[in-house]
Protein backbone atom coordinates (compact mmCIF):
# COMPACT_ATOMS: atom_id res chain seq x y z
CA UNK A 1 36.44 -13.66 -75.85
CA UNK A 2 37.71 -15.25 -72.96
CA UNK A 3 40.54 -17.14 -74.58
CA UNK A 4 43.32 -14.35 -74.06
CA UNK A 5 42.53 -14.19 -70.45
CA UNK A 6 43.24 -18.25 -69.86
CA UNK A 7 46.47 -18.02 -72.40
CA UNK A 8 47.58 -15.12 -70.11
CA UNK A 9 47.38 -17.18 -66.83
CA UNK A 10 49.13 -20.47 -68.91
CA UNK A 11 52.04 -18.11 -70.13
CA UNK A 12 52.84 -17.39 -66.61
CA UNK A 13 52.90 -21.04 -65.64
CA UNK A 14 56.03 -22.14 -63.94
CA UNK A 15 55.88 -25.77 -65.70
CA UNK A 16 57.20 -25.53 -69.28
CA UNK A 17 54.64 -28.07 -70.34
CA UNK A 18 51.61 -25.78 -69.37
CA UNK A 19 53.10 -23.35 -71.44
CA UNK A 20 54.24 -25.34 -74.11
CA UNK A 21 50.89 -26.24 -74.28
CA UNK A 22 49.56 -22.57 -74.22
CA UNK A 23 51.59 -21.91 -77.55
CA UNK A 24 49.62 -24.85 -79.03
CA UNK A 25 46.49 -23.44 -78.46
CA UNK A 26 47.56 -19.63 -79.77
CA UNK A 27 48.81 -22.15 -83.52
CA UNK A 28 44.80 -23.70 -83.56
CA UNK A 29 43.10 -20.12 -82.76
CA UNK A 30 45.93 -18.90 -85.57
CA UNK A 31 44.50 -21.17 -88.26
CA UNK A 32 40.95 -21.12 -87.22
CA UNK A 33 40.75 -17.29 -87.67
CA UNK A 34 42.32 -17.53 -91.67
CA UNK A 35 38.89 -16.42 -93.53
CA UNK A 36 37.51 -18.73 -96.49
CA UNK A 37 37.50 -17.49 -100.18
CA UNK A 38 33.62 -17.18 -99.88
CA UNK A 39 33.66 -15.53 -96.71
CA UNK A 40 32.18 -12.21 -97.45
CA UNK A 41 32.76 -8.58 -95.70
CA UNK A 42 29.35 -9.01 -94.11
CA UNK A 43 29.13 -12.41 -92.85
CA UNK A 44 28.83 -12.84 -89.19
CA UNK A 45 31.11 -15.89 -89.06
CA UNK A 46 33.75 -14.09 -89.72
CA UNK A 47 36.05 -14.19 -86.38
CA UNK A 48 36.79 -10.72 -85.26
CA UNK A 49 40.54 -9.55 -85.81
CA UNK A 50 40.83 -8.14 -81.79
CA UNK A 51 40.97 -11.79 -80.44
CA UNK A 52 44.05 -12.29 -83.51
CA UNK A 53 45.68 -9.18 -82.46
CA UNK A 54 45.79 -10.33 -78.80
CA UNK A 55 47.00 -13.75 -79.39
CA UNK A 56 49.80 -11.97 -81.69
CA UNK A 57 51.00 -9.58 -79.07
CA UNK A 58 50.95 -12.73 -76.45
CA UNK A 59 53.19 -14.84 -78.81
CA UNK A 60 55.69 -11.36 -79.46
CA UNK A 61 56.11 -11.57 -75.72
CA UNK A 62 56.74 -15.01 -75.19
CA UNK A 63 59.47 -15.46 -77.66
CA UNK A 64 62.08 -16.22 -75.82
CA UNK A 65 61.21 -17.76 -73.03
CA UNK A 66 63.61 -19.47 -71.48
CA UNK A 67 62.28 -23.01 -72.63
CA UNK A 68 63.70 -23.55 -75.85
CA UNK A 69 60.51 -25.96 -76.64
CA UNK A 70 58.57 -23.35 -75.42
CA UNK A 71 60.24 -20.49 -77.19
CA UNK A 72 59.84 -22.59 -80.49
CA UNK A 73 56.04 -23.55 -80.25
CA UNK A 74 55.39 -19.58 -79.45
CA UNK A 75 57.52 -19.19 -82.87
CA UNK A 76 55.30 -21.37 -85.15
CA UNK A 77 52.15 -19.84 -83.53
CA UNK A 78 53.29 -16.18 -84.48
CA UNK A 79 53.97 -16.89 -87.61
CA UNK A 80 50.67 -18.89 -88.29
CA UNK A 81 48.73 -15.85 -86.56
CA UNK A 82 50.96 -14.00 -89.25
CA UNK A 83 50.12 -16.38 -92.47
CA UNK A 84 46.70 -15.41 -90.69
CA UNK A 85 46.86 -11.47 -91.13
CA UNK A 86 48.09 -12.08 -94.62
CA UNK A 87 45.21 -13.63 -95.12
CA UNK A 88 42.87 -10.70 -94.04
CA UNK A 89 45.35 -8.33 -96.02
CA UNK A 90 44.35 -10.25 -99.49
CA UNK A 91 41.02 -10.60 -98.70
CA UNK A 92 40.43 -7.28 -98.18
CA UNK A 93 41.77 -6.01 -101.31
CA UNK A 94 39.87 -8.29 -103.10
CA UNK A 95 37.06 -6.93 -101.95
CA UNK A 96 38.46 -3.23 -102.01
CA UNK A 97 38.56 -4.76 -105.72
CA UNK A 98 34.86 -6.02 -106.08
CA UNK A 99 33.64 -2.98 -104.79
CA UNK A 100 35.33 -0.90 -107.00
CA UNK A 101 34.16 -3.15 -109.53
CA UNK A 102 30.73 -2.20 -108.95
CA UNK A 103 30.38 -5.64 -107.62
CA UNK A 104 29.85 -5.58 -103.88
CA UNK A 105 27.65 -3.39 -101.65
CA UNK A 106 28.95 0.04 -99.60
CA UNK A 107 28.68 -1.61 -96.44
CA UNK A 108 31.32 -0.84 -93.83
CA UNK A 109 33.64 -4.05 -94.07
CA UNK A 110 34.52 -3.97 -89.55
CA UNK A 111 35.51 -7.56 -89.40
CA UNK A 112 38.52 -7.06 -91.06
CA UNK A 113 39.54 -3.25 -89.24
CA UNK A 114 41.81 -3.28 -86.65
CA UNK A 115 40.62 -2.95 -83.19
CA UNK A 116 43.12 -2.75 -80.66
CA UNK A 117 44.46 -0.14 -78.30
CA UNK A 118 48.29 -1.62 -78.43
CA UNK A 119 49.66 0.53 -80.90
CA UNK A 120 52.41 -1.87 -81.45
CA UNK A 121 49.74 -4.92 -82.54
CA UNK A 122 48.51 -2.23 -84.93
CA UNK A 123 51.63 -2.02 -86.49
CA UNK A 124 51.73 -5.40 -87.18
CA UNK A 125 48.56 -5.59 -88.35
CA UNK A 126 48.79 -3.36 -90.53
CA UNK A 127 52.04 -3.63 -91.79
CA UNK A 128 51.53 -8.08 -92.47
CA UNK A 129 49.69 -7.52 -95.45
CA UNK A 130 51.31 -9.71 -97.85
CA UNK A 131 54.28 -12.21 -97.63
CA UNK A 132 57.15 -9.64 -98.47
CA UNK A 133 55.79 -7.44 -96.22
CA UNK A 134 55.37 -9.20 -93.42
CA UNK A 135 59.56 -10.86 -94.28
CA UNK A 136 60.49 -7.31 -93.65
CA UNK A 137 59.07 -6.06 -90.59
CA UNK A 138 60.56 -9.52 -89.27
CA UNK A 139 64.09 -9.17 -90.46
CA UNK A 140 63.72 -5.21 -89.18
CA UNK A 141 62.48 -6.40 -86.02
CA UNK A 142 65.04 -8.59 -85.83
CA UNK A 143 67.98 -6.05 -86.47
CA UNK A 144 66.35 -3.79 -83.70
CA UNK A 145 66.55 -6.61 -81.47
CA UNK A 146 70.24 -6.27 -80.57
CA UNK A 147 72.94 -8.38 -79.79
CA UNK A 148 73.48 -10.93 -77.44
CA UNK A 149 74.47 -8.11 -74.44
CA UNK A 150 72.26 -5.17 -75.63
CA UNK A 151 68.58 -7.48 -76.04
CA UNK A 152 66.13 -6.27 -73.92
CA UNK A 153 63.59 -8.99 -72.65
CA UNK A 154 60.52 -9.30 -74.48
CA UNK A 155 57.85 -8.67 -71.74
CA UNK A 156 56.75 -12.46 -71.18
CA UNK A 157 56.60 -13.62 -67.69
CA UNK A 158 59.57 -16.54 -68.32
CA UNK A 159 61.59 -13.95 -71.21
CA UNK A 160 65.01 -13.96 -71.19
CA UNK A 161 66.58 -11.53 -73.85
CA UNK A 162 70.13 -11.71 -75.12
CA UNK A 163 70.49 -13.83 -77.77
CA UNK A 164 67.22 -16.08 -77.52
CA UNK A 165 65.42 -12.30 -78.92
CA UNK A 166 67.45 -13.18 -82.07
CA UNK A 167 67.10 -16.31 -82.37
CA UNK A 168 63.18 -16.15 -81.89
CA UNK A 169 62.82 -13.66 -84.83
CA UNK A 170 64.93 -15.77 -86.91
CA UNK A 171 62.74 -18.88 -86.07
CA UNK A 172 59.35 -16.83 -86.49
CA UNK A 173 60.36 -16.02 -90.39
CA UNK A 174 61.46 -20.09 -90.82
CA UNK A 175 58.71 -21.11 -89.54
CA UNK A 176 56.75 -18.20 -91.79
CA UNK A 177 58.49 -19.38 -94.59
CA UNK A 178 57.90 -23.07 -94.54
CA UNK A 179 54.15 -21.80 -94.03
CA UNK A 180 54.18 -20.08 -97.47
CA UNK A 181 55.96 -22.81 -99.31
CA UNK A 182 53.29 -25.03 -99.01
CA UNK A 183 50.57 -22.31 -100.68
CA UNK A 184 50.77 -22.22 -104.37
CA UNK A 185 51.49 -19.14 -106.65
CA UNK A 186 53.26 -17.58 -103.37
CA UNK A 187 57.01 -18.44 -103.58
CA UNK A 188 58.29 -17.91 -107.12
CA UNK A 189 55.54 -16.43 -108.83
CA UNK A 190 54.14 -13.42 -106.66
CA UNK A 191 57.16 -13.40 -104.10
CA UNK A 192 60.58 -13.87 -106.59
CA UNK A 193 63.08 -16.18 -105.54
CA UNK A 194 65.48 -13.34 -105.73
CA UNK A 195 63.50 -11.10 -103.69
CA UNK A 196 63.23 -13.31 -100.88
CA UNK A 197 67.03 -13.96 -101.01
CA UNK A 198 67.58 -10.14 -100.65
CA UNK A 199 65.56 -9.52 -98.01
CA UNK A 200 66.63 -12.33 -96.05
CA UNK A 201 70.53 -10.94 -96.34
CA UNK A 202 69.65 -8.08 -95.40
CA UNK A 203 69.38 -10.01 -91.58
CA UNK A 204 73.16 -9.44 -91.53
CA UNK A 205 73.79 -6.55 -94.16
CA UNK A 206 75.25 -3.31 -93.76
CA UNK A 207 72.86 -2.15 -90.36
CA UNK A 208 74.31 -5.24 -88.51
CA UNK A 209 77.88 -4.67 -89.52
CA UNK A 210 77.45 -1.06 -88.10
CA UNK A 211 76.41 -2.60 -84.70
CA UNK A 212 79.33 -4.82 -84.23
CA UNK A 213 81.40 -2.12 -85.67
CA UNK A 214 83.23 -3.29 -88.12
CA UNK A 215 83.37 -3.01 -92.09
CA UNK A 216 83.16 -4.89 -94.86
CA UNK A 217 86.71 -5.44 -95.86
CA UNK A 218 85.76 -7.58 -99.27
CA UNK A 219 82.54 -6.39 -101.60
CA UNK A 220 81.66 -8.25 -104.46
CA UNK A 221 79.08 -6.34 -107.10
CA UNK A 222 75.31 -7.81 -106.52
CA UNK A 223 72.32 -7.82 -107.97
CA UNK A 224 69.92 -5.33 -105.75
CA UNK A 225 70.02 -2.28 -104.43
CA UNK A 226 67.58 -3.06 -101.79
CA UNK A 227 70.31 -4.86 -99.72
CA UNK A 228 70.39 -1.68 -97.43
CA UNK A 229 67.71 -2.35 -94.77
CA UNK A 230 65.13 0.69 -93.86
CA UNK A 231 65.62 -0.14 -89.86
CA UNK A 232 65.37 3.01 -87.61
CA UNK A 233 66.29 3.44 -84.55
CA UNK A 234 69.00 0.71 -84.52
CA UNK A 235 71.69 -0.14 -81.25
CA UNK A 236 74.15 1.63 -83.61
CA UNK A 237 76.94 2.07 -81.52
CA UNK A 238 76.39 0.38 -78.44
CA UNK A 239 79.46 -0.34 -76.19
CA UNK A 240 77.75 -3.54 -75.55
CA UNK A 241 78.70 -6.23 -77.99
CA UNK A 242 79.59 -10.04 -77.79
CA UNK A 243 81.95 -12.11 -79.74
CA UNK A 244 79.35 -14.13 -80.95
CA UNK A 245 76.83 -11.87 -82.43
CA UNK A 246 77.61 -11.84 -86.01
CA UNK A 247 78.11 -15.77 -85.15
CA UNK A 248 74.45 -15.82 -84.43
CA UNK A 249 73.46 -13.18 -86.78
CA UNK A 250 74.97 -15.43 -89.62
CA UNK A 251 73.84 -18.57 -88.32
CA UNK A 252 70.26 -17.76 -88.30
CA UNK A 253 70.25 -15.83 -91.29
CA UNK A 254 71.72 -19.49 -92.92
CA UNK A 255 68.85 -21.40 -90.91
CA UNK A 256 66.11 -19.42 -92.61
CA UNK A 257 66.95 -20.00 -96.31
CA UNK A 258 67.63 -23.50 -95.81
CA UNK A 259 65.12 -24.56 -93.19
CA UNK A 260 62.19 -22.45 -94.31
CA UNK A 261 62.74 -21.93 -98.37
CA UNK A 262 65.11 -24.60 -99.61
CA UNK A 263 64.40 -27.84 -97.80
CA UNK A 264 60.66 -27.31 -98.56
CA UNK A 265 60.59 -26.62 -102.66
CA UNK A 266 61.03 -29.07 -105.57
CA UNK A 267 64.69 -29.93 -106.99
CA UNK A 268 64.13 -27.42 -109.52
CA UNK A 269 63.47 -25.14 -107.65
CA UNK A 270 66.56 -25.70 -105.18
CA UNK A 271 68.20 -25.69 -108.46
CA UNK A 272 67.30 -21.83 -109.23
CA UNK A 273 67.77 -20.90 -105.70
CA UNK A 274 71.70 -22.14 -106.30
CA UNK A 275 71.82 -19.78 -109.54
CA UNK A 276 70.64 -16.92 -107.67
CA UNK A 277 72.89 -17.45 -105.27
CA UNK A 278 75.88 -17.93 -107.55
CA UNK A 279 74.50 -14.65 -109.47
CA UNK A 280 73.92 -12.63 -105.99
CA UNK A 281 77.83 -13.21 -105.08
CA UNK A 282 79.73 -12.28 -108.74
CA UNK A 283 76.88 -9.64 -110.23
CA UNK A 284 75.38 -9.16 -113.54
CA UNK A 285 76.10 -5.70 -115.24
CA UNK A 286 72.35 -5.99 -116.54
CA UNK A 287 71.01 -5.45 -113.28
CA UNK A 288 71.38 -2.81 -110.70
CA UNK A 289 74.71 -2.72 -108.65
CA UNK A 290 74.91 -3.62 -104.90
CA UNK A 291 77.42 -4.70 -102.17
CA UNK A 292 77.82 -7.75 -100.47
CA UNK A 293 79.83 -7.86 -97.24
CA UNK A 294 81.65 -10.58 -95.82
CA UNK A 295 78.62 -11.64 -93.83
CA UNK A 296 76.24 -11.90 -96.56
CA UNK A 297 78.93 -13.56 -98.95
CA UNK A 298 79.90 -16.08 -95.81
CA UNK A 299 75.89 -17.44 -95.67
CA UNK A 300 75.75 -17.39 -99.65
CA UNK A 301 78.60 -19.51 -99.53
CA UNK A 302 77.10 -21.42 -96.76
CA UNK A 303 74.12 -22.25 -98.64
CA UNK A 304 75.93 -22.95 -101.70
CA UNK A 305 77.75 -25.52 -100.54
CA UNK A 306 74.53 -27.03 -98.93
CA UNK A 307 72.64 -26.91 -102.39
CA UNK A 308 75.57 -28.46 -104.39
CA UNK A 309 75.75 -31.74 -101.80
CA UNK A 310 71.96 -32.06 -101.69
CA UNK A 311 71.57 -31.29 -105.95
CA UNK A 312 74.40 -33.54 -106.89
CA UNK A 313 74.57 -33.81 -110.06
CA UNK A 314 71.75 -32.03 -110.75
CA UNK A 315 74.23 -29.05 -110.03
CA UNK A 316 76.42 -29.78 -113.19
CA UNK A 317 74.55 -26.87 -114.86
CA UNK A 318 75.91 -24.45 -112.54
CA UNK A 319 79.45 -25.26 -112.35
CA UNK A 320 80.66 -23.21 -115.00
CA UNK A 321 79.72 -20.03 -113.32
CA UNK A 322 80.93 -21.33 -109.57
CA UNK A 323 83.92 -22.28 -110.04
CA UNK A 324 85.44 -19.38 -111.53
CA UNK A 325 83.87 -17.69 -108.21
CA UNK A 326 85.24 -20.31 -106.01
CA UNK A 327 88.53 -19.52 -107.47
CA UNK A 328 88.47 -15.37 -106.75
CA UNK A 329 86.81 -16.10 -103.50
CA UNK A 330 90.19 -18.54 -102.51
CA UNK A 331 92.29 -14.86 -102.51
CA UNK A 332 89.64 -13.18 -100.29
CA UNK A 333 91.21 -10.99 -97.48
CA UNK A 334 88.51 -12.35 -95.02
CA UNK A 335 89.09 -15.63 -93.23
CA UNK A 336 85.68 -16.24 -93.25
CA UNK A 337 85.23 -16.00 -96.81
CA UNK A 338 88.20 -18.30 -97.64
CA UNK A 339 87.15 -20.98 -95.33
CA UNK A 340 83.64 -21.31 -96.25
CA UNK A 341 84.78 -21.02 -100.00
CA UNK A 342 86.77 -24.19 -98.96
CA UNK A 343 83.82 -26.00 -97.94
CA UNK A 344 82.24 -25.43 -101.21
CA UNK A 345 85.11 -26.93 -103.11
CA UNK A 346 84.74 -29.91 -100.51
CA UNK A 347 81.22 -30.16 -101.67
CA UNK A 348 81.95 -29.87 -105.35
CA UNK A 349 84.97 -32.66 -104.92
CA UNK A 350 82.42 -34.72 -102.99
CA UNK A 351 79.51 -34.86 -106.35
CA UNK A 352 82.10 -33.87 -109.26
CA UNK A 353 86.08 -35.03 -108.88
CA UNK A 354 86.85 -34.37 -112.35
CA UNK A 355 86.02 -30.66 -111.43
CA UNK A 356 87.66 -30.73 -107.70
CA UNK A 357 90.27 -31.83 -109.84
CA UNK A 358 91.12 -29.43 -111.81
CA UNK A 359 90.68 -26.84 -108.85
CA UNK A 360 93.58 -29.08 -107.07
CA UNK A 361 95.76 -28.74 -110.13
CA UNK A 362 95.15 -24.70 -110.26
CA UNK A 363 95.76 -23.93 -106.69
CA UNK A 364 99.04 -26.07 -106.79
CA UNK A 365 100.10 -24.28 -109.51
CA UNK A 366 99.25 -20.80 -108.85
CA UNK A 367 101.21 -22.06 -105.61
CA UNK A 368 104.36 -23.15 -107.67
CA UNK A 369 104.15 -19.73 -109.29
CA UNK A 370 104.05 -17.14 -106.25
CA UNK A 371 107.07 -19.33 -104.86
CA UNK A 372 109.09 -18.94 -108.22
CA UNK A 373 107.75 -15.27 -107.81
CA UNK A 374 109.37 -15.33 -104.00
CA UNK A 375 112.56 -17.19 -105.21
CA UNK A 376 113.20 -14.80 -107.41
CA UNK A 377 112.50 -11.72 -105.76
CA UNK A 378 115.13 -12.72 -102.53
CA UNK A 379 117.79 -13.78 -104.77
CA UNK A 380 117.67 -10.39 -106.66
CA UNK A 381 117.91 -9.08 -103.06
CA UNK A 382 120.64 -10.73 -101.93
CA UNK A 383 122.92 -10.24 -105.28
CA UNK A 384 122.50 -6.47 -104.61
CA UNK A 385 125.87 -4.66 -103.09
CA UNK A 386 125.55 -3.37 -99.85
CA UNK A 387 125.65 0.19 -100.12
CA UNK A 388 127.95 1.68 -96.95
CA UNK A 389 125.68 4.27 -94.62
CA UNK A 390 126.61 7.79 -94.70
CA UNK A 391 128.11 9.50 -91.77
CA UNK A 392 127.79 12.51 -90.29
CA UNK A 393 130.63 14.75 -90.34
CA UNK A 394 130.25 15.67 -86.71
CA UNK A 395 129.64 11.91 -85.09
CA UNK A 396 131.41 10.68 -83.16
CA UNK A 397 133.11 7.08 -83.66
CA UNK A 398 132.58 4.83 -81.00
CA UNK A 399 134.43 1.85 -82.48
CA UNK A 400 137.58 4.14 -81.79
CA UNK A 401 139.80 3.76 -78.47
CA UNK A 402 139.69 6.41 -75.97
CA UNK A 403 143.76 7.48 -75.74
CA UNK A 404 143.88 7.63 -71.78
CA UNK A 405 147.08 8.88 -72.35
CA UNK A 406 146.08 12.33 -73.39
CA UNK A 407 145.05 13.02 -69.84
């Protein structure tokens, strides 16, 4: 009980180290609280879910502080306090479902209640119930966040705001994610590969193009139509932007598929994250219709390109469906999109130059064509006759001398 009270005083430490070291303790109390699988609703060693929602408010607060060391060790021990309340949110339905069973006793179950008068600990509480769940209230959370000018600080004694808001969000679902990569039946099986993949994009779908008000100039048909996020209460319209945010936004969003879901899976299933992402960007007609924006298409791309280098040529499979994507996405009205499409063909010339190519040999000579195609056209221009421009009957010329003479 008196554990919140000491990680208060650390978090207002001036030395980085003290609190550093503060975020270390919050990860141990994090995976000392997840309950065993024969931990029943009555036992007494279950730990009591106040002390969790305590240390999770603490580590929401101290997200970005201004060490980045800091800021990261606060990340991981959110996001174990997190894996934690996931925890409590299974084991209580399995024993919502052993009681309906008939199994279990009618015995008030008060380890696992909330009991906290922060209303916003409740909410995430209560909303971190399982894995997909608890993906969405971080990418929302990190939409509300802001940009880099509009960020309020968190609340921590050292916190910052701006950008580091972001960028601790982003960090808490990596870190989340590499978490629930290690548990089996989690990723794949009860949270689809192409479920994570959408909620992830939305991080810099259509809410986050509103706030750096722009549009998506190029949309390619996708494969959800959950790629609109449910945020309220967004910075729509906020005269305060930066330059960078959809930088950042984009960056981040990147960081989180391949640091937290792709670097920490077998080949195979890198292999299937590729496909999805290949399938995400051109659209099946079997499968409900969506929009990517230029964003979302720019980190596909990104990842793509990451996958294909790291695969090899394990990737030889997928080639048939990329590069016929590679090649629309090379006449994309966004720069963005054309120069990270480039660095996919880079990667595909690096593990397959039989297949870069035969890109080479396309480009040049849809290139020869559309300079036949301008030949032509300014030669048919210039071979036209000058047609003489009609003047008015009252205008005066004013090539013609002035007789002075007149006068």
């Amino acid at each position: 009980q008196e554990s919140p009270k000491l990680l208060n005083k650390a978090c207002a430490d001036k030395y980085p180290e003290v609190r550093q070291a503060a975020a270390r303790f919050c990860l141990k109390m994090g995976m000392m609280f997840v309950p065993s699988r024969n931990t029943s609703s009555d036992s007494s060693t279950t730990p009591n879910s106040f002390i969790l929602d305590e240390v999770i408010a603490l580590c929401t607060k101290n997200l970005d502080d201004d060490s980045i060391s800091v800021a990261v060790g606060w990340a991981e021990a959110l996001a174990q306090c997190i894996t934690t309340a996931i925890a409590y949110g299974q084991h209580q339905h399995s024993e919502s479902t052993r009681r309906s069973n008939g199994a279990g006793d009618d015995g008030n179950d008060d380890s696992l209640r909330v009991r906290s008068s922060s209303s916003k600990v409740v909410s995430i509480a209560s909303t971190c119930k399982t894995v997909q769940a608890s993906v969405r209230y971080i990418v929302d959370q990190f939409i509300k966040a802001g940009g880099e000018l509009s960020a309020s600080r968190m609340g921590g004694p050292f916190s910052v705001g701006g950008r580091s808001v972001r960028e601790g969000f982003g960090m808490v679902l990596v870190k989340l994610m590499r978490i629930q990569s290690l548990l089996p039946n989690v990723i794949g099986l009860d949270y689809s590969i192409r479920e994570i993949l959408l909620d992830i994009l939305v991080m810099v779908g259509p809410d986050l193009e509103k706030q750096l008000g722009r549009n998506a100039h190029t949309k390619i048909p996708a494969s959800s139509s959950s790629l609109t996020s449910q945020t309220k209460g967004s910075l729509f319209g906020s005269k305060n932007k930066s330059i960078a945010d959809g930088g950042l936004a984009r960056l981040s969003t990147a960081r989180v598929i391949r640091e937290g879901l792709s670097e920490t899976i077998s080949e195979s299933r890198q292999l299937s994250i590729l496909n999805e992402l290949i399938t995400l960007c051109t659209g099946e007609p079997s499968v409900p219709t969506g929009t990517l924006n230029s964003q979302q298409m720019q980190v596909c791309l990104v990842e793509i390109s990451h996958l294909v280098t790291a695969l090899g040529e394990v990737a030889g499979s997928s080639l048939e469906d990329l590069i016929p994507l590679l090649m629309i996405f090379l006449k994309s009205p966004d720069h963005g999109v054309r120069y990270e499409t480039a660095v996919v063909c880079s990667a595909v010339a690096t593990s397959f130059p039989h297949e870069a190519r035969k890109i080479l040999q396309s480009s040049v000579g849809e290139i020869q064509g559309q300079h036949a195609e301008l030949v032509t056209q300014a030669t048919l221009d210039a071979e036209k006759p000058l047609t003489p421009k009609k003047k008015s009957r009252f205008q005066r010329k004013e090539d013609q001398p002035i007789d002075r003479s007149l006068h």
